[in-house]
PDB file of N, CA and C in Angstrom:
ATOM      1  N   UNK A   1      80.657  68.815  79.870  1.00  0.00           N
ATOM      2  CA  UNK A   1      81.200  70.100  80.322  1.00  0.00           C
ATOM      3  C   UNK A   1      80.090  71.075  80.708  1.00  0.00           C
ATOM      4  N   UNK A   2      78.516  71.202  80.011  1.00  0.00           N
ATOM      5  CA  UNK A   2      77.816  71.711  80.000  1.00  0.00           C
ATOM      6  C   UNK A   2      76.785  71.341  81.510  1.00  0.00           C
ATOM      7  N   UNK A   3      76.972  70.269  81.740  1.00  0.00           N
ATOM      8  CA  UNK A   3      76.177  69.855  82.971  1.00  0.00           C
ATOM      9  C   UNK A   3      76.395  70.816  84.105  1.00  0.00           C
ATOM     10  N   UNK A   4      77.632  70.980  85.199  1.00  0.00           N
ATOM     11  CA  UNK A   4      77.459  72.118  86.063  1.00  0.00           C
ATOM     12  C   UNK A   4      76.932  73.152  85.887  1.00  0.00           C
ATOM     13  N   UNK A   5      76.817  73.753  84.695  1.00  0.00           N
ATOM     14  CA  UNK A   5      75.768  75.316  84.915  1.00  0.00           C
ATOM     15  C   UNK A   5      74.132  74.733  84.832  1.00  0.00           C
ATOM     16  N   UNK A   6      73.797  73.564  84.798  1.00  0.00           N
ATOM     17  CA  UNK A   6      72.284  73.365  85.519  1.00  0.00           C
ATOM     18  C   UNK A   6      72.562  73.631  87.139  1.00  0.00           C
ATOM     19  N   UNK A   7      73.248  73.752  87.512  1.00  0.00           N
ATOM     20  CA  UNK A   7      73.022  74.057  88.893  1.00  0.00           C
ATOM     21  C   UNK A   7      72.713  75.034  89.263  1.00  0.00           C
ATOM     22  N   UNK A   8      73.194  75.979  88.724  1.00  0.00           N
ATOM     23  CA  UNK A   8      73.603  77.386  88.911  1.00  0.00           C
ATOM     24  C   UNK A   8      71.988  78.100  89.293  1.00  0.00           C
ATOM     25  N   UNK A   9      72.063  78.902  90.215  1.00  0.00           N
ATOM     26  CA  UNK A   9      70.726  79.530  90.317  1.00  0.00           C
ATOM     27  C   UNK A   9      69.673  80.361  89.153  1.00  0.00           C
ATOM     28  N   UNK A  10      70.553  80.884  88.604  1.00  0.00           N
ATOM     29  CA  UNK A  10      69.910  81.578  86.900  1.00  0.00           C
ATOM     30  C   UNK A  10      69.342  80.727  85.720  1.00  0.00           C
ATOM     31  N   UNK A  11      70.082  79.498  86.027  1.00  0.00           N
ATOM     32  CA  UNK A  11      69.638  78.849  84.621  1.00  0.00           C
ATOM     33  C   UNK A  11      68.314  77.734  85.005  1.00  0.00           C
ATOM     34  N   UNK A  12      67.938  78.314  83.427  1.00  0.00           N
ATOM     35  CA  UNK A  12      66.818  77.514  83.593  1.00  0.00           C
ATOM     36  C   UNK A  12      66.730  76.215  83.150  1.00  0.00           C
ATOM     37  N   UNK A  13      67.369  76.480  81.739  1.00  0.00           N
ATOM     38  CA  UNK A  13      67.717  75.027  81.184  1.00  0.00           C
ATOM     39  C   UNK A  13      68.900  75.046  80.051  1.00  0.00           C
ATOM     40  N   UNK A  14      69.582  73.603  79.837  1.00  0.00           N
ATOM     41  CA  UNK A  14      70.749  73.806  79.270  1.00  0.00           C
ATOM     42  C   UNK A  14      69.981  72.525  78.243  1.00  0.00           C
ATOM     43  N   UNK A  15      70.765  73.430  76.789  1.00  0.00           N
ATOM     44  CA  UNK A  15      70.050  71.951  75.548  1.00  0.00           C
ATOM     45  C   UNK A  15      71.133  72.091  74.943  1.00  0.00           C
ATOM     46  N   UNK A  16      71.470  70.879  74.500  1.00  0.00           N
ATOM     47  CA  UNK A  16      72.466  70.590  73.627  1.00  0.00           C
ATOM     48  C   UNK A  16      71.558  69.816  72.273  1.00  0.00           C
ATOM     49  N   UNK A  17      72.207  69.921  71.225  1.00  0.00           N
ATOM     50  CA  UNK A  17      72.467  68.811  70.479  1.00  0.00           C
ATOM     51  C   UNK A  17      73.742  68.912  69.325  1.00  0.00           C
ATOM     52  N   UNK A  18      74.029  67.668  69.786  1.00  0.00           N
ATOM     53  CA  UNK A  18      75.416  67.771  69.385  1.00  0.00           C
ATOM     54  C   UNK A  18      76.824  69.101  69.442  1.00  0.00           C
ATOM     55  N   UNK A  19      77.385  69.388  68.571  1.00  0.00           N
ATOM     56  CA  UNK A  19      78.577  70.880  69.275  1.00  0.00           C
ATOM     57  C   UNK A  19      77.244  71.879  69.472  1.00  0.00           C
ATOM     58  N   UNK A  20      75.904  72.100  68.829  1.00  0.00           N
ATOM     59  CA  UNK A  20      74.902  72.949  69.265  1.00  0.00           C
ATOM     60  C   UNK A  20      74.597  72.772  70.903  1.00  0.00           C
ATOM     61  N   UNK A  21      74.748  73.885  71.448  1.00  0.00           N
ATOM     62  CA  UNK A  21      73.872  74.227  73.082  1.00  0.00           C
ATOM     63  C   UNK A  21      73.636  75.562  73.082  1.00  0.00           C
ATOM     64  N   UNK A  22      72.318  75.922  74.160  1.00  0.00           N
ATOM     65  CA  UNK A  22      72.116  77.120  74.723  1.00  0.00           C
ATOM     66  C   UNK A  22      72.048  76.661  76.050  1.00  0.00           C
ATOM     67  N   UNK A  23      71.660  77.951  76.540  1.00  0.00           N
ATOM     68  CA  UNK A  23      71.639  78.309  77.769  1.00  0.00           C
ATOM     69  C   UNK A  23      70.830  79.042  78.459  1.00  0.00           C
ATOM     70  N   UNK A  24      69.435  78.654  79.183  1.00  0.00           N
ATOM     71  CA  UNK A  24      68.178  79.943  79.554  1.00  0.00           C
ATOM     72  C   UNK A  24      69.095  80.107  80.320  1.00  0.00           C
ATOM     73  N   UNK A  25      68.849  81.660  80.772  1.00  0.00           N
ATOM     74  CA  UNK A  25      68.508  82.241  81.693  1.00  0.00           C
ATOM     75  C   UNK A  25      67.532  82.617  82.745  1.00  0.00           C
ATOM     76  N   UNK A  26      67.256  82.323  84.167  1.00  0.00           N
ATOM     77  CA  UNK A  26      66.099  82.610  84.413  1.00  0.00           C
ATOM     78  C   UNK A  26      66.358  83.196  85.587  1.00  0.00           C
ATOM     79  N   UNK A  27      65.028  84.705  86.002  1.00  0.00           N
ATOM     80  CA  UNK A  27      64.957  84.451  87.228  1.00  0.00           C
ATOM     81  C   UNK A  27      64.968  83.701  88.345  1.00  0.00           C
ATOM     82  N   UNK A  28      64.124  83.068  88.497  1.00  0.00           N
ATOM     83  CA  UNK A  28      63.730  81.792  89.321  1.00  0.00           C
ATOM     84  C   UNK A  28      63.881  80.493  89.133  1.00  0.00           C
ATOM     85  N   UNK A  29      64.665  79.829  89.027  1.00  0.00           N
ATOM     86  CA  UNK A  29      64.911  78.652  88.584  1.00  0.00           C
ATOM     87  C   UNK A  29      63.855  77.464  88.544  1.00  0.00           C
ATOM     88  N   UNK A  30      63.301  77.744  89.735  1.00  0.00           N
ATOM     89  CA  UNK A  30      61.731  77.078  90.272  1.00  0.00           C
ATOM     90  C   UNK A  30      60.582  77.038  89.606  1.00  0.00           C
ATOM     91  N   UNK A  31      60.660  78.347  89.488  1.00  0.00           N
ATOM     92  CA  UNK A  31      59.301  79.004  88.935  1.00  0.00           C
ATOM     93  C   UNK A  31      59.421  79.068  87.558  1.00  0.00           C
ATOM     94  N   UNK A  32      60.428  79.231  86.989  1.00  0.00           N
ATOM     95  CA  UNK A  32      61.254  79.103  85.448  1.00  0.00           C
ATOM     96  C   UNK A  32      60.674  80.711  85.339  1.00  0.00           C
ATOM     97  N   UNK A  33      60.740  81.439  86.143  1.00  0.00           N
ATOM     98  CA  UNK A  33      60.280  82.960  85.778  1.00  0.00           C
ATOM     99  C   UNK A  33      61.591  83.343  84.711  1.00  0.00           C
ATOM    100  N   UNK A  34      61.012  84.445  83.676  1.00  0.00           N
ATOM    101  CA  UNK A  34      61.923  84.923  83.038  1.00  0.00           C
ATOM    102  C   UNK A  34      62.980  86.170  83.022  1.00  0.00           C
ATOM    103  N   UNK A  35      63.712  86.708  83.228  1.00  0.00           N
ATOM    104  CA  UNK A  35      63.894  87.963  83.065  1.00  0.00           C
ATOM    105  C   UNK A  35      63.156  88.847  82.190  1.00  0.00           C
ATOM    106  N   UNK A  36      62.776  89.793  82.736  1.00  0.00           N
ATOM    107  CA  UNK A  36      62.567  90.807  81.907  1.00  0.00           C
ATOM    108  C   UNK A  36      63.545  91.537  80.516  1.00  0.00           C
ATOM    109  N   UNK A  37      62.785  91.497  79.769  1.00  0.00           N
ATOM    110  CA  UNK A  37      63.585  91.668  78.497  1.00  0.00           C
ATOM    111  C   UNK A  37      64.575  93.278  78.568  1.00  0.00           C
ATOM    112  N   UNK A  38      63.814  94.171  79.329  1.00  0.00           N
ATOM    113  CA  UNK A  38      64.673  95.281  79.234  1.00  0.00           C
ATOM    114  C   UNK A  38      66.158  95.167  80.118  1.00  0.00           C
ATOM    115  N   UNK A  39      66.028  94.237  80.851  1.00  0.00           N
ATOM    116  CA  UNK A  39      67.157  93.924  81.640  1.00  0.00           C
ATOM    117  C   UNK A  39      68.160  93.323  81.072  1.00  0.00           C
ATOM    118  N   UNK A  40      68.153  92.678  80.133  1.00  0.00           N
ATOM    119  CA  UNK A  40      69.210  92.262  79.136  1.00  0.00           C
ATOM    120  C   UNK A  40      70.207  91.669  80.217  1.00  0.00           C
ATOM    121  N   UNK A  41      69.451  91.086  80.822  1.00  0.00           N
ATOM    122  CA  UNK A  41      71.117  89.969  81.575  1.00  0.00           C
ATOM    123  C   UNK A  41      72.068  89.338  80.833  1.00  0.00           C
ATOM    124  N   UNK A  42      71.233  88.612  79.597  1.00  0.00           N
ATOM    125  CA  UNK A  42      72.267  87.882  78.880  1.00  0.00           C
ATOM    126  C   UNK A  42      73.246  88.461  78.531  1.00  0.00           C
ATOM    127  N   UNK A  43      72.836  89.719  77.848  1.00  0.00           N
ATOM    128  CA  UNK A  43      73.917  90.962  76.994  1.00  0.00           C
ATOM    129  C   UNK A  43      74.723  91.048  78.051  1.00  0.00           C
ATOM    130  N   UNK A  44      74.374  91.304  79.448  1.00  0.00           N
ATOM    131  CA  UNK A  44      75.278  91.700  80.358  1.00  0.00           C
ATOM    132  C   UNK A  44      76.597  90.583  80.662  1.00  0.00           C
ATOM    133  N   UNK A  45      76.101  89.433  80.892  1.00  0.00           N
ATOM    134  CA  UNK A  45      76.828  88.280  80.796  1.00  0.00           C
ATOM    135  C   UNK A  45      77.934  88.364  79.526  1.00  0.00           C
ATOM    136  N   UNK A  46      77.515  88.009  78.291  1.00  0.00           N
ATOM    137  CA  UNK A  46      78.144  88.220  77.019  1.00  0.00           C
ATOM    138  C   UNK A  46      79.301  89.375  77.164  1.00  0.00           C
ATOM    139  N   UNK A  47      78.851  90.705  77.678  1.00  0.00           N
ATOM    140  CA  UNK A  47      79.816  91.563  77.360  1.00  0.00           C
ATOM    141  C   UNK A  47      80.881  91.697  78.428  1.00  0.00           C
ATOM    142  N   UNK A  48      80.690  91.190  79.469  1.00  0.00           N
ATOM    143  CA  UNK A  48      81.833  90.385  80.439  1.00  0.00           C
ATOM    144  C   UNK A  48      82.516  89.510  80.025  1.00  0.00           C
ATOM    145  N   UNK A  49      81.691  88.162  79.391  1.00  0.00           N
ATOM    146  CA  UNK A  49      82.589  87.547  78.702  1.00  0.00           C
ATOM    147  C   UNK A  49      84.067  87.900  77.830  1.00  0.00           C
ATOM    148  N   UNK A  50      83.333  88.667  77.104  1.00  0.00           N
ATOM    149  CA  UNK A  50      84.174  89.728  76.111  1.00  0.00           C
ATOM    150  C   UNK A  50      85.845  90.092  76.931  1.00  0.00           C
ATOM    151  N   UNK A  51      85.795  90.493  78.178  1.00  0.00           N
ATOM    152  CA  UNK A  51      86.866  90.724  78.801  1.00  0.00           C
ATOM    153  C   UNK A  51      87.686  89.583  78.913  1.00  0.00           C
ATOM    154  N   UNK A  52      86.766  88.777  78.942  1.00  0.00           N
ATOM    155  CA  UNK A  52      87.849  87.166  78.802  1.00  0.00           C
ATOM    156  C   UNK A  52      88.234  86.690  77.622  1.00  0.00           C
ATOM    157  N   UNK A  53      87.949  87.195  76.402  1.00  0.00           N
ATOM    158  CA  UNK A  53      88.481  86.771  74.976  1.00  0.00           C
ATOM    159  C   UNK A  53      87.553  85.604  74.799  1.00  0.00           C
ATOM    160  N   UNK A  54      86.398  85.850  75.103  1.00  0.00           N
ATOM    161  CA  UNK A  54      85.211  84.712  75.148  1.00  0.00           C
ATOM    162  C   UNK A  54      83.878  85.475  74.534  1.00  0.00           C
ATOM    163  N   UNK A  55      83.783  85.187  73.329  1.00  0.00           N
ATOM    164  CA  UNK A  55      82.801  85.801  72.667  1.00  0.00           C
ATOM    165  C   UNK A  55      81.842  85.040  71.872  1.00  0.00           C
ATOM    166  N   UNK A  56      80.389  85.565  72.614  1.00  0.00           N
ATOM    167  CA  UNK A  56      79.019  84.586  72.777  1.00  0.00           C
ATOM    168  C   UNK A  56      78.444  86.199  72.491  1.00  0.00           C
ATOM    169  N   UNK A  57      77.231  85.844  72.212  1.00  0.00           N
ATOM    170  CA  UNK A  57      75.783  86.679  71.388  1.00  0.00           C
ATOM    171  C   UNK A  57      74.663  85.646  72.090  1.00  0.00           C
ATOM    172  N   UNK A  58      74.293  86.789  72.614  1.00  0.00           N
ATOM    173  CA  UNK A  58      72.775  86.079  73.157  1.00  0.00           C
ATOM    174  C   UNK A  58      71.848  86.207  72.507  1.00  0.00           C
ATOM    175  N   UNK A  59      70.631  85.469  72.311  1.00  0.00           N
ATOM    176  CA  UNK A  59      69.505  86.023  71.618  1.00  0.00           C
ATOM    177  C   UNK A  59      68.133  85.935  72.910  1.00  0.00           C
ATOM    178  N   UNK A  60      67.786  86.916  73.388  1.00  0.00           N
ATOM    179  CA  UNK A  60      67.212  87.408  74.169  1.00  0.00           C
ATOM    180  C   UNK A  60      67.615  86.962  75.972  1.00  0.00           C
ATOM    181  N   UNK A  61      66.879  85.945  76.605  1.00  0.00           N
ATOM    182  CA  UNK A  61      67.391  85.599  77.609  1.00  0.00           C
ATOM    183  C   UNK A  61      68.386  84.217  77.543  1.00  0.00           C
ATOM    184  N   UNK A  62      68.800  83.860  76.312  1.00  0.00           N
ATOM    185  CA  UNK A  62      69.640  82.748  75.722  1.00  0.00           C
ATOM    186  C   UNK A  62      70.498  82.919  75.273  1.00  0.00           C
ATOM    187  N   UNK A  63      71.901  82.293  75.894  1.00  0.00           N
ATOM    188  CA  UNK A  63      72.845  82.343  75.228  1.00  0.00           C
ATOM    189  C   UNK A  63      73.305  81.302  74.431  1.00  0.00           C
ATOM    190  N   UNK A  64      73.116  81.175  73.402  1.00  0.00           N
ATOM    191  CA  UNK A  64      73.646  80.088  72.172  1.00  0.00           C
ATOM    192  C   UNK A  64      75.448  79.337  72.433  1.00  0.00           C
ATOM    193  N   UNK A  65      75.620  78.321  72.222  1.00  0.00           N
ATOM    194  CA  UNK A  65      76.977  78.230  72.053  1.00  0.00           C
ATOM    195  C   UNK A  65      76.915  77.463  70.838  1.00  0.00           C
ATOM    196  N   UNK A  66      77.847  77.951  69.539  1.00  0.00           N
ATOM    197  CA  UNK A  66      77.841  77.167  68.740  1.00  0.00           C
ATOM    198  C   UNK A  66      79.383  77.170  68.234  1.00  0.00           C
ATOM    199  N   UNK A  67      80.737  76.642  68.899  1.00  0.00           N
ATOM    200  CA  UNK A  67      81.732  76.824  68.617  1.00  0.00           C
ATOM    201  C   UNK A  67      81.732  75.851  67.544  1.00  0.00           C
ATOM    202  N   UNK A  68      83.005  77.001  66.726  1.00  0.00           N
ATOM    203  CA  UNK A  68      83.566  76.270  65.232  1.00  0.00           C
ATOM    204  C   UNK A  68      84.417  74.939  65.281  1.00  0.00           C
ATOM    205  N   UNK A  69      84.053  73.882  64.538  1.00  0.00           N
ATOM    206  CA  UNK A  69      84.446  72.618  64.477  1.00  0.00           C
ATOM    207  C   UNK A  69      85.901  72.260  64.784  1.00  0.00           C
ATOM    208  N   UNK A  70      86.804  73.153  64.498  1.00  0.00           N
ATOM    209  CA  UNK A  70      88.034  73.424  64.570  1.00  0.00           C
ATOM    210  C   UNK A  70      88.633  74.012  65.844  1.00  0.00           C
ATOM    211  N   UNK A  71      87.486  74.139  66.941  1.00  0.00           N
ATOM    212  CA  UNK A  71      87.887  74.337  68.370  1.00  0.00           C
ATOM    213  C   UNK A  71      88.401  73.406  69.454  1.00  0.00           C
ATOM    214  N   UNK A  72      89.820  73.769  69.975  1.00  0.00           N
ATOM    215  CA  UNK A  72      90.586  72.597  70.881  1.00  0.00           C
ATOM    216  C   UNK A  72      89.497  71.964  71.838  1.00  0.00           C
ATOM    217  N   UNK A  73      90.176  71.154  72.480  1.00  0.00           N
ATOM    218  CA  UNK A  73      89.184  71.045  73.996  1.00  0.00           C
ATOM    219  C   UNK A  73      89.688  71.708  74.516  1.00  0.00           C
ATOM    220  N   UNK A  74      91.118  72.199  74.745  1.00  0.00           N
ATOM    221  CA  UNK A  74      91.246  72.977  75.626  1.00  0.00           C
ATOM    222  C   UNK A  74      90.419  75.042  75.357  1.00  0.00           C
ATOM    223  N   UNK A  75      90.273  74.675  74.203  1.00  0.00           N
ATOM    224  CA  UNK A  75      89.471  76.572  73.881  1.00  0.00           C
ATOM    225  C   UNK A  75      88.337  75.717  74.405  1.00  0.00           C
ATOM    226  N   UNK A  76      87.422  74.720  74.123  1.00  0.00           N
ATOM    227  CA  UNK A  76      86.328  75.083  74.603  1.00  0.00           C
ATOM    228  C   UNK A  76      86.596  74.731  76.293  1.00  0.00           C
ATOM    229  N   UNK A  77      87.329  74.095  77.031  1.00  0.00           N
ATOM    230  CA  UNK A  77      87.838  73.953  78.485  1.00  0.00           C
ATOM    231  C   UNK A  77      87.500  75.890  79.203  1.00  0.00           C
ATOM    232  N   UNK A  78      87.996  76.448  78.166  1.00  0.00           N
ATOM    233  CA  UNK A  78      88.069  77.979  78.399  1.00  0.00           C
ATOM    234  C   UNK A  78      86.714  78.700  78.396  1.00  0.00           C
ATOM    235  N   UNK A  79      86.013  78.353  77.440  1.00  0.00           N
ATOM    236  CA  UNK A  79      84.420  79.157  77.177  1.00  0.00           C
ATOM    237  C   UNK A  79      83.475  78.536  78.071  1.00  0.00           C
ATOM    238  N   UNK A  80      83.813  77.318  78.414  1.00  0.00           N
ATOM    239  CA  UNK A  80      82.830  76.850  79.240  1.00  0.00           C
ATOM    240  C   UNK A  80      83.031  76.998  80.576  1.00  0.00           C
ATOM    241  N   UNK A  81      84.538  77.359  80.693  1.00  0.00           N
ATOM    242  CA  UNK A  81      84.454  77.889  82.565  1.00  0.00           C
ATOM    243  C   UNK A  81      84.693  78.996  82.597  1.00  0.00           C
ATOM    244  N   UNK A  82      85.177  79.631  81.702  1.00  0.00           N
ATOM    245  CA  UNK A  82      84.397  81.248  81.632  1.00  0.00           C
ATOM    246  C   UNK A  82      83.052  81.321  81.683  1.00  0.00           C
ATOM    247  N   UNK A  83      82.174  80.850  80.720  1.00  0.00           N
ATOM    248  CA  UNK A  83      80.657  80.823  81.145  1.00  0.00           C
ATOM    249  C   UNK A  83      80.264  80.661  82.549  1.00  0.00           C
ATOM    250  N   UNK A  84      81.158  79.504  83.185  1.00  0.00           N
ATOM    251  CA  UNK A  84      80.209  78.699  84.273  1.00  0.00           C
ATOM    252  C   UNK A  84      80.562  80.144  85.108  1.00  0.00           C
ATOM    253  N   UNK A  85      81.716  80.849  85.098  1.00  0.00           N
ATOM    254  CA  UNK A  85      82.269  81.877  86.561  1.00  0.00           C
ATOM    255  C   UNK A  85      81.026  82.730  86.221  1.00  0.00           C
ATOM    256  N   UNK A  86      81.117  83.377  85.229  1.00  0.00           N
ATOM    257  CA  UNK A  86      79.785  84.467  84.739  1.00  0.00           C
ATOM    258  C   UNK A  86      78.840  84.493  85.148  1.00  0.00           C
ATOM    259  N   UNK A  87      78.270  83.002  84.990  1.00  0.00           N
ATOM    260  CA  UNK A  87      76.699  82.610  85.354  1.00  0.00           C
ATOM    261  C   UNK A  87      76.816  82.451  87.002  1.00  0.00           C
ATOM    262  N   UNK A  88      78.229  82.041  87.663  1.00  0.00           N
ATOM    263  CA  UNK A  88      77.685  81.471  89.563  1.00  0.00           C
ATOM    264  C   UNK A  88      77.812  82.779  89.845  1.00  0.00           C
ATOM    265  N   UNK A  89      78.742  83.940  88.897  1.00  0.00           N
ATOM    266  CA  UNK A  89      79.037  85.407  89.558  1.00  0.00           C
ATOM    267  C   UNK A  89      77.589  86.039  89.728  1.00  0.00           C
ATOM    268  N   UNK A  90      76.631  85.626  89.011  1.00  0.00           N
ATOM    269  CA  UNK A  90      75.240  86.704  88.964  1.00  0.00           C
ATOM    270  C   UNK A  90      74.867  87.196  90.314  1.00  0.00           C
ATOM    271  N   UNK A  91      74.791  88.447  90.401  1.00  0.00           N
ATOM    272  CA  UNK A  91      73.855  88.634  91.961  1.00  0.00           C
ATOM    273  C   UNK A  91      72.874  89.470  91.453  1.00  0.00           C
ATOM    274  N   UNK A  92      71.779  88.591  90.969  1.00  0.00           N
ATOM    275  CA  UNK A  92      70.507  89.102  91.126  1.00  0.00           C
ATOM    276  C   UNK A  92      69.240  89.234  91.726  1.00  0.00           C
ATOM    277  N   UNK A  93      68.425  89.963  92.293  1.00  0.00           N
ATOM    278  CA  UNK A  93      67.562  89.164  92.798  1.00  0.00           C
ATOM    279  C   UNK A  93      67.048  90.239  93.995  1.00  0.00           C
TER     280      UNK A  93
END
């Protein structure tokens, strides 16, 4: 489920292990440049989420996913294409 947002122009890299994944964020995908920390993209991302009943905490330019064991496929069907719209919506740059 996690594979399409490597595409995405922002991300830099996607790690899983096991129900654990994050998610960089990056300027440049190329360059693996970072955002600048005062820019808080992630937060920005996250608190959009929020409007979708999709609630993630970033820790700096990373957004963590660590859903509870007891999550459908279809809830995570939901967080993860909520994520993916979030992340192709970015216009930064």
């Amino acid at each position: 489920r996690l594979a399409p947002l490597r595409e995405l122009p922002h991300v830099g890299d996607v790690r899983q292990m096991g129900m654990m994944a994050a998610v960089e964020l990056v300027q440049d995908r190329v360059s693996q440049q970072a955002f600048p920390w005062e820019d808080r993209v992630a937060a920005g991302v996250c608190h959009r989420l929020l409007k979708r009943k999709i609630w993630l905490r970033p820790l700096g330019n990373v957004i963590p996913i660590i859903p509870p064991l007891s999550m459908t496929e279809t809830e995570l069907d939901v967080l993860v294409s909520g994520l993916h719209s979030e992340l192709a919506s970015l216009n930064i740059g």
